[in-house]
C-alpha atoms as a PDB file:
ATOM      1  CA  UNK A   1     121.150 105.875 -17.102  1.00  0.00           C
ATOM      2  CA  UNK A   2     118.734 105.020 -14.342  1.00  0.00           C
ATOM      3  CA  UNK A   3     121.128 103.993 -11.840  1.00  0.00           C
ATOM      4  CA  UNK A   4     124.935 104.126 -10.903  1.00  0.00           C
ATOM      5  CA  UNK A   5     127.211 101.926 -12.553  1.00  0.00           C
ATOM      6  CA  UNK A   6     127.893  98.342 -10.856  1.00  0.00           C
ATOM      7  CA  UNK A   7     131.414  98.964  -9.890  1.00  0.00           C
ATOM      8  CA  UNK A   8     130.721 102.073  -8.162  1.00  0.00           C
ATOM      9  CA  UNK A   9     128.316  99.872  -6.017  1.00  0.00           C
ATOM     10  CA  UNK A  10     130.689  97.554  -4.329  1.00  0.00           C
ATOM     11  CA  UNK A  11     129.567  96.149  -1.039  1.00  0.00           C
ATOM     12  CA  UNK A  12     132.762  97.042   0.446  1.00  0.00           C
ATOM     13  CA  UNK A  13     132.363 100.554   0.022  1.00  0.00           C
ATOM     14  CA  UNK A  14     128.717 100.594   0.992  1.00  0.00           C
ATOM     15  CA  UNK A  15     127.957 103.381   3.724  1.00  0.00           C
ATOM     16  CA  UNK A  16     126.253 101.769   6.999  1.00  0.00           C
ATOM     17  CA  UNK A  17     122.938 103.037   7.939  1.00  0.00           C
ATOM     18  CA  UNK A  18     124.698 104.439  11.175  1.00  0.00           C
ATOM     19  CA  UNK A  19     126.705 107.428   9.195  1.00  0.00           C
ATOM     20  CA  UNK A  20     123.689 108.563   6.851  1.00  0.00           C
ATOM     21  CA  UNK A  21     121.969 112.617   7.551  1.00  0.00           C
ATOM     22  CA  UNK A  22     118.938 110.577   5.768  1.00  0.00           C
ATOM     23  CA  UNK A  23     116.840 107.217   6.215  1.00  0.00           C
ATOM     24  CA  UNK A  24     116.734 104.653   4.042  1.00  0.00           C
ATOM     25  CA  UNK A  25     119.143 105.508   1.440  1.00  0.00           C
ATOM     26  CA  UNK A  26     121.611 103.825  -0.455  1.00  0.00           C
ATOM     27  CA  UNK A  27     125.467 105.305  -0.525  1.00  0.00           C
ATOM     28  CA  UNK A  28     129.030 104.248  -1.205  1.00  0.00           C
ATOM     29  CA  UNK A  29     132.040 105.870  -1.353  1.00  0.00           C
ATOM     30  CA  UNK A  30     135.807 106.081  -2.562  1.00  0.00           C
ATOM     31  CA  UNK A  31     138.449 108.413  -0.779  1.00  0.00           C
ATOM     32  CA  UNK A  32     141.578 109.854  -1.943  1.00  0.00           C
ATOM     33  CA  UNK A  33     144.981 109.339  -0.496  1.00  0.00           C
ATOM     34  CA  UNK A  34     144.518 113.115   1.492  1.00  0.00           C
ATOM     35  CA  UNK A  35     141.821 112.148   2.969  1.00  0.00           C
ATOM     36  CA  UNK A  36     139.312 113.418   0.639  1.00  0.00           C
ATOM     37  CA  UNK A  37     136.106 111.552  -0.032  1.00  0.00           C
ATOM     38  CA  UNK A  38     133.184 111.001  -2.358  1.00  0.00           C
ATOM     39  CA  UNK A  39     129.754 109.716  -1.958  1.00  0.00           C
ATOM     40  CA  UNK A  40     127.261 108.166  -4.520  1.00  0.00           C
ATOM     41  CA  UNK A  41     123.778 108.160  -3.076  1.00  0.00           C
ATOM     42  CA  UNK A  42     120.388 106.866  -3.815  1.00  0.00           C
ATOM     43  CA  UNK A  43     117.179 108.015  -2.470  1.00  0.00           C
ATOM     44  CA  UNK A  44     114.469 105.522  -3.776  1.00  0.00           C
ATOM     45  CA  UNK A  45     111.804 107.391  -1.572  1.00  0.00           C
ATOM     46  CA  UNK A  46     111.214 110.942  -0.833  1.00  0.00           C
ATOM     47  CA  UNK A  47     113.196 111.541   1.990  1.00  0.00           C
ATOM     48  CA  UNK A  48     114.300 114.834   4.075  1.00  0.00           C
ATOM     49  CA  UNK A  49     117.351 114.892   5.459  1.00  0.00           C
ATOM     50  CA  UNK A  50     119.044 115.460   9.430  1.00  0.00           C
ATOM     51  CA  UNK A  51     120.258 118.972  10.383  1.00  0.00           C
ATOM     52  CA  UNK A  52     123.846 118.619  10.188  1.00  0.00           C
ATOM     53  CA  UNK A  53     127.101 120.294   9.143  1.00  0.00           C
ATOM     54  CA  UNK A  54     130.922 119.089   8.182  1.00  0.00           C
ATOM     55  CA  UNK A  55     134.482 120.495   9.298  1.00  0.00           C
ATOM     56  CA  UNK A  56     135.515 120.307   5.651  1.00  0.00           C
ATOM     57  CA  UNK A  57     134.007 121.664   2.409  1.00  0.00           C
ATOM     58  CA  UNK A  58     131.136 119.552   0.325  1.00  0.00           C
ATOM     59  CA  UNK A  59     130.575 119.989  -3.357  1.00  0.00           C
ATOM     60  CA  UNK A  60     127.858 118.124  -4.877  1.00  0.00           C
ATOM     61  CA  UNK A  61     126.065 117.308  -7.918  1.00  0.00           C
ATOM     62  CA  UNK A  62     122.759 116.119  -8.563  1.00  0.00           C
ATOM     63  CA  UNK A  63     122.748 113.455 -11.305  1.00  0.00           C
ATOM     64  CA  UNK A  64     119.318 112.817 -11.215  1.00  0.00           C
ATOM     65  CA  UNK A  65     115.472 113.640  -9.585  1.00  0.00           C
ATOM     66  CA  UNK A  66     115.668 116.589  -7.587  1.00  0.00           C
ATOM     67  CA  UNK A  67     117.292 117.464  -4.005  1.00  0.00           C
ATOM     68  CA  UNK A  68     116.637 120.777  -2.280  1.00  0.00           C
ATOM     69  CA  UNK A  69     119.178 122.146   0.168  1.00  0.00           C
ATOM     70  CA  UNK A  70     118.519 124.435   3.008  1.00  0.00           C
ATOM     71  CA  UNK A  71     121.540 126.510   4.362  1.00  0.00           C
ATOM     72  CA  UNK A  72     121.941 130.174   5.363  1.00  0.00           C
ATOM     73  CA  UNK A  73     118.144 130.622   5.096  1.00  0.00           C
ATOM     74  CA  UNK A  74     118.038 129.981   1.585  1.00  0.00           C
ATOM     75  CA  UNK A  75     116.845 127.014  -0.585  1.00  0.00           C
ATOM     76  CA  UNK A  76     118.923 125.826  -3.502  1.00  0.00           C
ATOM     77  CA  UNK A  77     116.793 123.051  -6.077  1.00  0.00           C
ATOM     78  CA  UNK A  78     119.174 120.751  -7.628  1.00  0.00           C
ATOM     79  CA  UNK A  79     117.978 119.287 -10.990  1.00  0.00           C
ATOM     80  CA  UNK A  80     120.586 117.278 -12.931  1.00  0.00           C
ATOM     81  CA  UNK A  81     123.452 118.524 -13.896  1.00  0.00           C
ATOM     82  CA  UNK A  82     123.151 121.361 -11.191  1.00  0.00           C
ATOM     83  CA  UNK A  83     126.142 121.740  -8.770  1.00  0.00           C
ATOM     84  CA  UNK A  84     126.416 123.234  -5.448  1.00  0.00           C
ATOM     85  CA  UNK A  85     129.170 124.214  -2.953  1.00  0.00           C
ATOM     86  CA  UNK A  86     128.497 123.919   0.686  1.00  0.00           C
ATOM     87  CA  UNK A  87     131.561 125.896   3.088  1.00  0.00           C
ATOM     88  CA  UNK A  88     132.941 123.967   5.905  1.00  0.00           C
ATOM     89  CA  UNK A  89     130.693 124.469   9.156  1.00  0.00           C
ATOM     90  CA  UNK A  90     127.486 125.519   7.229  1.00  0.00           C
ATOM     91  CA  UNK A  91     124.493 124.112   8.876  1.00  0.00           C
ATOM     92  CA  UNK A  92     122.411 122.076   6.075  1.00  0.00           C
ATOM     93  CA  UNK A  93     119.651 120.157   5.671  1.00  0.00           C
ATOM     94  CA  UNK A  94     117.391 118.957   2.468  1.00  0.00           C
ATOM     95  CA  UNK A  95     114.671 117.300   0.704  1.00  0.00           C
ATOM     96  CA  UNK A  96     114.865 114.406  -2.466  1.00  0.00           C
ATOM     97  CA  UNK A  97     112.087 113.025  -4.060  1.00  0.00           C
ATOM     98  CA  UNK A  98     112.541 109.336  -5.030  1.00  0.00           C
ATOM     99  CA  UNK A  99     114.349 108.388  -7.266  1.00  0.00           C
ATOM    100  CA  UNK A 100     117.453 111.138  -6.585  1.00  0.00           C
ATOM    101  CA  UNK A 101     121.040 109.906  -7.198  1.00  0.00           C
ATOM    102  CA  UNK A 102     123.446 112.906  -6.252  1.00  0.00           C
ATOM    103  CA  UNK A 103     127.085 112.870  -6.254  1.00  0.00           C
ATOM    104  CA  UNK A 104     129.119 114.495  -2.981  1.00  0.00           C
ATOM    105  CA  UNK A 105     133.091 115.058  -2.418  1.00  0.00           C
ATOM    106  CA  UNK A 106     133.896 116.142   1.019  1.00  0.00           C
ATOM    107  CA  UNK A 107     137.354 118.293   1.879  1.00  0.00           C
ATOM    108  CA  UNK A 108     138.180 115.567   4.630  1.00  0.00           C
ATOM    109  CA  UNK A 109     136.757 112.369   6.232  1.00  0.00           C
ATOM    110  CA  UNK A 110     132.974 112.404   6.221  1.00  0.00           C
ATOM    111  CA  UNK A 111     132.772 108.582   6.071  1.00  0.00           C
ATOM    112  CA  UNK A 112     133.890 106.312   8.716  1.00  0.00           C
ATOM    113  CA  UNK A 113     135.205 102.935   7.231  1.00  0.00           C
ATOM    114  CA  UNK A 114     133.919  99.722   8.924  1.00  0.00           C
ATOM    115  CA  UNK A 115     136.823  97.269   9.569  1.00  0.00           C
END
């Protein structure tokens, strides 16, 4: 597949500009009843992301391209199909090339919705 399913692309779940760690990428998300969320993004340039960290666990996937993560000093490389697990209050930042989908579900609220 070169890109995410159609249905997992609805406008009303698209993630505003405002809430993304990385410019000019394309995300949406679904969250559980808890609380929980998870994120679908494309990066369709290389793109580095914003120092940041969450108050709730990440796990993520990379489905396609590559994304590097920085954390703790060290650098994971994500190729598809490799997963990573990212403890609440870990300070993170990474690199994609173009073309990266990843997948991301966050331990608590990491996307705001827009009413």
């Amino acid at each position: 597949m070169n890109d995410f399913p159609e249905f997992m692309k609805n406008a009303l779940n698209r993630i505003d500009s405002s809430q993304q760690n990385t410019d000019d990428i394309e995300g949406y998300y679904f969250e559980g009843k808890n609380g929980s969320q998870m994120a679908f993004w494309t990066c369709h340039t290389e793109r580095t992301s914003k120092i940041h960290a969450h108050d709730f666990d990440e796990y993520m996937v990379c489905v396609f391209g590559r994304y590097t993560v920085y954390m703790n000093g060290t650098s994971y490389v994500l190729n598809p199909g490799d997963e990573l697990f990212i403890p609440k209050g870990t300070q993170q930042w990474g690199k994609c090339i173009a073309g990266t989908r990843t997948i991301h579900a966050f331990g608590g609220q990491r996307i705001r919705r827009n009413c």
